[in-house]
Protein backbone atom coordinates (compact mmCIF):
# COMPACT_ATOMS: atom_id res chain seq x y z
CA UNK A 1 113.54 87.31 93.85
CA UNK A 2 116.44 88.41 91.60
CA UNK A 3 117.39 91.66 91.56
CA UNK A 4 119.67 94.28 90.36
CA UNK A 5 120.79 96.74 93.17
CA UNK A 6 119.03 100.34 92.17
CA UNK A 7 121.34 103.74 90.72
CA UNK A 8 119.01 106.05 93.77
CA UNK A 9 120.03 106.56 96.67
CA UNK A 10 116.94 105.21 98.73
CA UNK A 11 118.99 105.23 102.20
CA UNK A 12 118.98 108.91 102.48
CA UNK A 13 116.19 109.82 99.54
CA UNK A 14 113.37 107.71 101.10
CA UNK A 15 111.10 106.18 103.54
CA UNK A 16 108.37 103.30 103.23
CA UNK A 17 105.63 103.34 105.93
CA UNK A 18 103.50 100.46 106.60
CA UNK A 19 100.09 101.38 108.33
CA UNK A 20 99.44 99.31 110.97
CA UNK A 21 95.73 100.35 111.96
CA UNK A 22 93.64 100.18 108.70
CA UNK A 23 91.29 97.15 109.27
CA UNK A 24 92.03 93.79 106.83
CA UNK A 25 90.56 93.74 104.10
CA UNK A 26 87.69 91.38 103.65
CA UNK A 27 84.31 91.48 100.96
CA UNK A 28 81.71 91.70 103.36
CA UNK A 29 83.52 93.94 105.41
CA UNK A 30 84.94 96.49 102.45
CA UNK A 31 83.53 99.37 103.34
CA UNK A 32 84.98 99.20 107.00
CA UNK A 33 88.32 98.68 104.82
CA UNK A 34 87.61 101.76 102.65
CA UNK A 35 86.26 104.13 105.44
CA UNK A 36 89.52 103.20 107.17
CA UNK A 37 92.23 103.48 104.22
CA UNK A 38 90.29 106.94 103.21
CA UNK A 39 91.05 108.63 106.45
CA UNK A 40 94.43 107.10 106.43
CA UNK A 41 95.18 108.37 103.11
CA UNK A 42 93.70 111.75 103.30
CA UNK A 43 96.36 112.53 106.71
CA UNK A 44 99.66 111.21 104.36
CA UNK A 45 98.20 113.38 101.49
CA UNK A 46 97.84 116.15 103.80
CA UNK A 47 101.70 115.22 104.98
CA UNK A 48 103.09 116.14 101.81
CA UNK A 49 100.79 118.65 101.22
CA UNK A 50 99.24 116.87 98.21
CA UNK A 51 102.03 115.69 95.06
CA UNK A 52 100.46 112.01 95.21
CA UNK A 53 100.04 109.11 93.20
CA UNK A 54 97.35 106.55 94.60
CA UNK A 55 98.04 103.15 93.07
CA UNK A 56 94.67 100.74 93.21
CA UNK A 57 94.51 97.38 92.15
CA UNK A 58 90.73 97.78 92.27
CA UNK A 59 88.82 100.08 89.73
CA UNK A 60 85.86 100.05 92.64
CA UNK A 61 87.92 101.10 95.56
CA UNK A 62 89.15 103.93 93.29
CA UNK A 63 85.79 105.25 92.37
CA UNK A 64 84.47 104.91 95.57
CA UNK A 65 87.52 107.12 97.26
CA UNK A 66 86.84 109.83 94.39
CA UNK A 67 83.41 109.86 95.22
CA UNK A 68 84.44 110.19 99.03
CA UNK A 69 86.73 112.99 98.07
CA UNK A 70 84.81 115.09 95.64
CA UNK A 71 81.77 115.20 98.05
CA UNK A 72 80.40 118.56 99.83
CA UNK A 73 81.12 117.10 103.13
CA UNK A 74 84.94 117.09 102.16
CA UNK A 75 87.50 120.12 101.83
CA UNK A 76 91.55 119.63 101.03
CA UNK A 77 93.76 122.26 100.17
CA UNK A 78 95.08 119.89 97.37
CA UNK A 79 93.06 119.22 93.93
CA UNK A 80 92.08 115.51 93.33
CA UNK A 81 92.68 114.11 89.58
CA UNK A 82 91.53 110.56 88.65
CA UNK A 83 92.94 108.06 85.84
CA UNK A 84 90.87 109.04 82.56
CA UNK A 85 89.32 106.13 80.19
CA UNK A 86 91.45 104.84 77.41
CA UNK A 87 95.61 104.52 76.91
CA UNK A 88 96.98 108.01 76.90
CA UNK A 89 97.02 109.68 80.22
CA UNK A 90 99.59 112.95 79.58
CA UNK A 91 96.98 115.22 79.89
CA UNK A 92 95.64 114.26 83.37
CA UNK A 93 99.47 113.92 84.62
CA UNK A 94 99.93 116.92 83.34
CA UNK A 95 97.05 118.87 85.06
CA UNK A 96 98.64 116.57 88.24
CA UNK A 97 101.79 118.17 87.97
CA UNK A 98 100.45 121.74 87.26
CA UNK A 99 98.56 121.13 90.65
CA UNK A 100 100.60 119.20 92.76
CA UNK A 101 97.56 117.62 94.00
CA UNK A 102 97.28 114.14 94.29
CA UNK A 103 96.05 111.50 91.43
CA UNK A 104 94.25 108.32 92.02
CA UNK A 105 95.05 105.28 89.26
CA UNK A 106 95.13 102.15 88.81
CA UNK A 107 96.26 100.13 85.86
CA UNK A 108 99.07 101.23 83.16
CA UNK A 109 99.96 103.72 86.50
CA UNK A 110 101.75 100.78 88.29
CA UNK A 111 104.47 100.52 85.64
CA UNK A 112 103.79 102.93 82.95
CA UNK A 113 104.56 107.00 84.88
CA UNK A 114 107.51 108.64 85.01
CA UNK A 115 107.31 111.61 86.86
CA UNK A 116 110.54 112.94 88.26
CA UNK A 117 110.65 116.21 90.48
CA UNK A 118 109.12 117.22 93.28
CA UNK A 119 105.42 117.26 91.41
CA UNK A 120 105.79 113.69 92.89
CA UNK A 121 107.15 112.80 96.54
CA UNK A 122 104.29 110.16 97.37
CA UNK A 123 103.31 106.85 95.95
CA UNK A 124 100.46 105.11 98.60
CA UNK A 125 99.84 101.88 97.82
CA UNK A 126 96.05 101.34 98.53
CA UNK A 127 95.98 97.72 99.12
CA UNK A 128 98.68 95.16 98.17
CA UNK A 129 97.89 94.19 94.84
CA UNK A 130 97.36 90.28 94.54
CA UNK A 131 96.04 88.89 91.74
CA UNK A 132 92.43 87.82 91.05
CA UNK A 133 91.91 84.34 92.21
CA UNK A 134 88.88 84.15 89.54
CA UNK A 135 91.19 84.69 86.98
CA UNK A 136 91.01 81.75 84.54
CA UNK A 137 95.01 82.08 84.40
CA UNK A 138 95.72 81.89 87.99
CA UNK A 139 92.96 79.43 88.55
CA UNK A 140 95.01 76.95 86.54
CA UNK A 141 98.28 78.19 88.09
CA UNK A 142 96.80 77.61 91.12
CA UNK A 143 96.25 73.90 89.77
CA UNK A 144 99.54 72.82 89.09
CA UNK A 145 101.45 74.72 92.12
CA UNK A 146 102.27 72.68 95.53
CA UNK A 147 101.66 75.87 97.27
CA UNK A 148 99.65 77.70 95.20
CA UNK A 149 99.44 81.04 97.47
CA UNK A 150 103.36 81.47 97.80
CA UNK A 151 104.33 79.92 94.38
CA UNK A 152 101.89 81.90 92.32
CA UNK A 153 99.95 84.88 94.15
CA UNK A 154 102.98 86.32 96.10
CA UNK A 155 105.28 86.50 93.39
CA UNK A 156 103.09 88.30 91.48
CA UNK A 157 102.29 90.75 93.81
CA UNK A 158 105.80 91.08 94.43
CA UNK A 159 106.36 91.85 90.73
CA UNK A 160 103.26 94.48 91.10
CA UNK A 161 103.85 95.85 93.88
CA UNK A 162 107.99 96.54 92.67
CA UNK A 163 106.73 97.65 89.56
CA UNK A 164 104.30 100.65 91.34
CA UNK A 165 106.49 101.62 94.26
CA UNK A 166 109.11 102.40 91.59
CA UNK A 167 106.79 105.13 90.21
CA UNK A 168 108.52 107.49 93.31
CA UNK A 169 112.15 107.61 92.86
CA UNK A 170 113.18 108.67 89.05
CA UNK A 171 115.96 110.55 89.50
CA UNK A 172 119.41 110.93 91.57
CA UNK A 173 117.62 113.87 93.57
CA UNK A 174 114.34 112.95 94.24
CA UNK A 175 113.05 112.60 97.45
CA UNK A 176 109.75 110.73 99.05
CA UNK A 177 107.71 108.77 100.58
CA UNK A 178 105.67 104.71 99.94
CA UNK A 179 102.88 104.55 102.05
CA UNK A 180 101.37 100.86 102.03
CA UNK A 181 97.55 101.04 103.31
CA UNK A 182 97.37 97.10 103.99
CA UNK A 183 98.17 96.14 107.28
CA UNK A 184 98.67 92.28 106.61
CA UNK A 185 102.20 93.59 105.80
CA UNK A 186 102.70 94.94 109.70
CA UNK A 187 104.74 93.31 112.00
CA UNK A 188 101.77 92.58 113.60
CA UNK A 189 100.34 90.74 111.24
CA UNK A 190 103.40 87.90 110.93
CA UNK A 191 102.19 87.14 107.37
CA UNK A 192 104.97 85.28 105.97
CA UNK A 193 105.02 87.27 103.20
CA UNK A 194 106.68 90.28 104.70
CA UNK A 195 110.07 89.43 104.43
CA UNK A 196 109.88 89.11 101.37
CA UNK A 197 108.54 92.37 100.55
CA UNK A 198 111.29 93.90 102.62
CA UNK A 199 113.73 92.10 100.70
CA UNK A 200 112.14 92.73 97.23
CA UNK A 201 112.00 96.36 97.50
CA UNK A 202 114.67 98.70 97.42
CA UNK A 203 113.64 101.03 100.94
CA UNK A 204 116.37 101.02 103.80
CA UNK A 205 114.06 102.98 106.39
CA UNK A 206 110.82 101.19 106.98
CA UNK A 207 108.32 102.88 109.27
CA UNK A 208 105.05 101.82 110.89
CA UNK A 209 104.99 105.08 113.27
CA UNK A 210 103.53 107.54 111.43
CA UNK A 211 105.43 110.37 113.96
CA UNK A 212 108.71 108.65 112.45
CA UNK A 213 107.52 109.44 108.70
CA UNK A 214 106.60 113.19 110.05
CA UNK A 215 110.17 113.92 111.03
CA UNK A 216 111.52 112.41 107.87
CA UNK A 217 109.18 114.53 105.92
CA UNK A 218 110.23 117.62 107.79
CA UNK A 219 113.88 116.97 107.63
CA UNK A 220 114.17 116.56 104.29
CA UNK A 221 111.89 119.44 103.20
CA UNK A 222 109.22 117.25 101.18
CA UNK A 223 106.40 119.92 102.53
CA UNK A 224 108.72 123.01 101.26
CA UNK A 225 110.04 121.37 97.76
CA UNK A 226 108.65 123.90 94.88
């Protein structure tokens, strides 16, 4: 995939981690998935002590994590906003950034949010976001392609998944974080996909040790940024 080279500084300003450990993702398995990726995400949340954006590709798995974080049973010392209904979403990013909590989203948020500062120093990418198979578009895609997987559902999550992880570097001095919560992009996992991902996105330090992502967190103050 074509490129141009980016103006930030993503060497020094930022780290992608790659969990290794949340289960695959399959539909009669999902809430293994979600149990997993919820625990997952609440300890990188914690990490940067909130100042999150939580990209979805699903509208379910996003309800279903705000249900799991707004219950009794569950206590953060960060506030939890959610994506409101309809087109305009300044005033929930702006009760995000008054907060520095973290915001779950799915939607316009992958390509639509500028937030620069340190409101923001995590995007977590909740599940790589392929496209619906069922969709009457990529069902005739899928039709014509030799390979329909690589030729048509990888490039468009490649698009996607470009177009969200750029939500976390807007500026020459930000700092932060991508956290991907799919572990069919671990070494492990040899999908051939990977490579390209590495490739498409602009991240020079790529972690799956999450002790690796602590000491980059520490060392470039992302917990202390006010």
């Amino acid at each position: 995939m074509d490129r141009k080279p980016s103006p930030f500084d993503y060497t020094n300003h930022a780290m992608m981690y790659i969990s290794n450990h949340v289960p695959h993702y399959h539909h009669d398995r999902r809430e293994i998935y979600l149990e997993s990726a919820y625990k997952e995400m609440v300890k990188l949340c914690n990490l940067t002590q909130g100042r999150t954006l939580v990209l979805f590709s699903a509208k379910e798995d996003m309800k279903y994590i705000h249900k799991k974080l707004m219950s009794s049973a569950n206590t953060h010392a960060w506030a939890v906003h959610i994506q409101k209904e309809g087109s305009s979403q300044d005033g929930v990013i702006t009760e995000f950034r008054a907060s520095k909590g973290v915001l779950l989203s799915t939607g316009v948020f992958w390509e639509g949010v500028n937030i620069e500062g340190s409101d923001l120093s995590q995007v977590i990418i909740f599940r790589l976001p392929f496209p619906v198979p069922s969709d009457p578009i990529y069902e005739y895609k899928s039709l014509v392609a030799e390979n329909p997987f690589m030729d048509v559902f990888v490039p468009d999550m490649l698009l996607r998944l470009r177009q969200g992880s750029g939500r976390l570097i807007r500026s020459e001095t930000d700092l932060g974080v991508l956290s991907i919560l799919d572990s069919r992009l671990s070494g492990a996992a040899k999908k051939n996909y990977r490579e390209q991902v590495l490739e498409t996105l602009p991240f020079k330090n790529v972690t799956e040790d999450f002790s690796v992502l602590e000491r980059f967190v520490q060392q470039k103050g992302i917990k202390r940024r006010v």
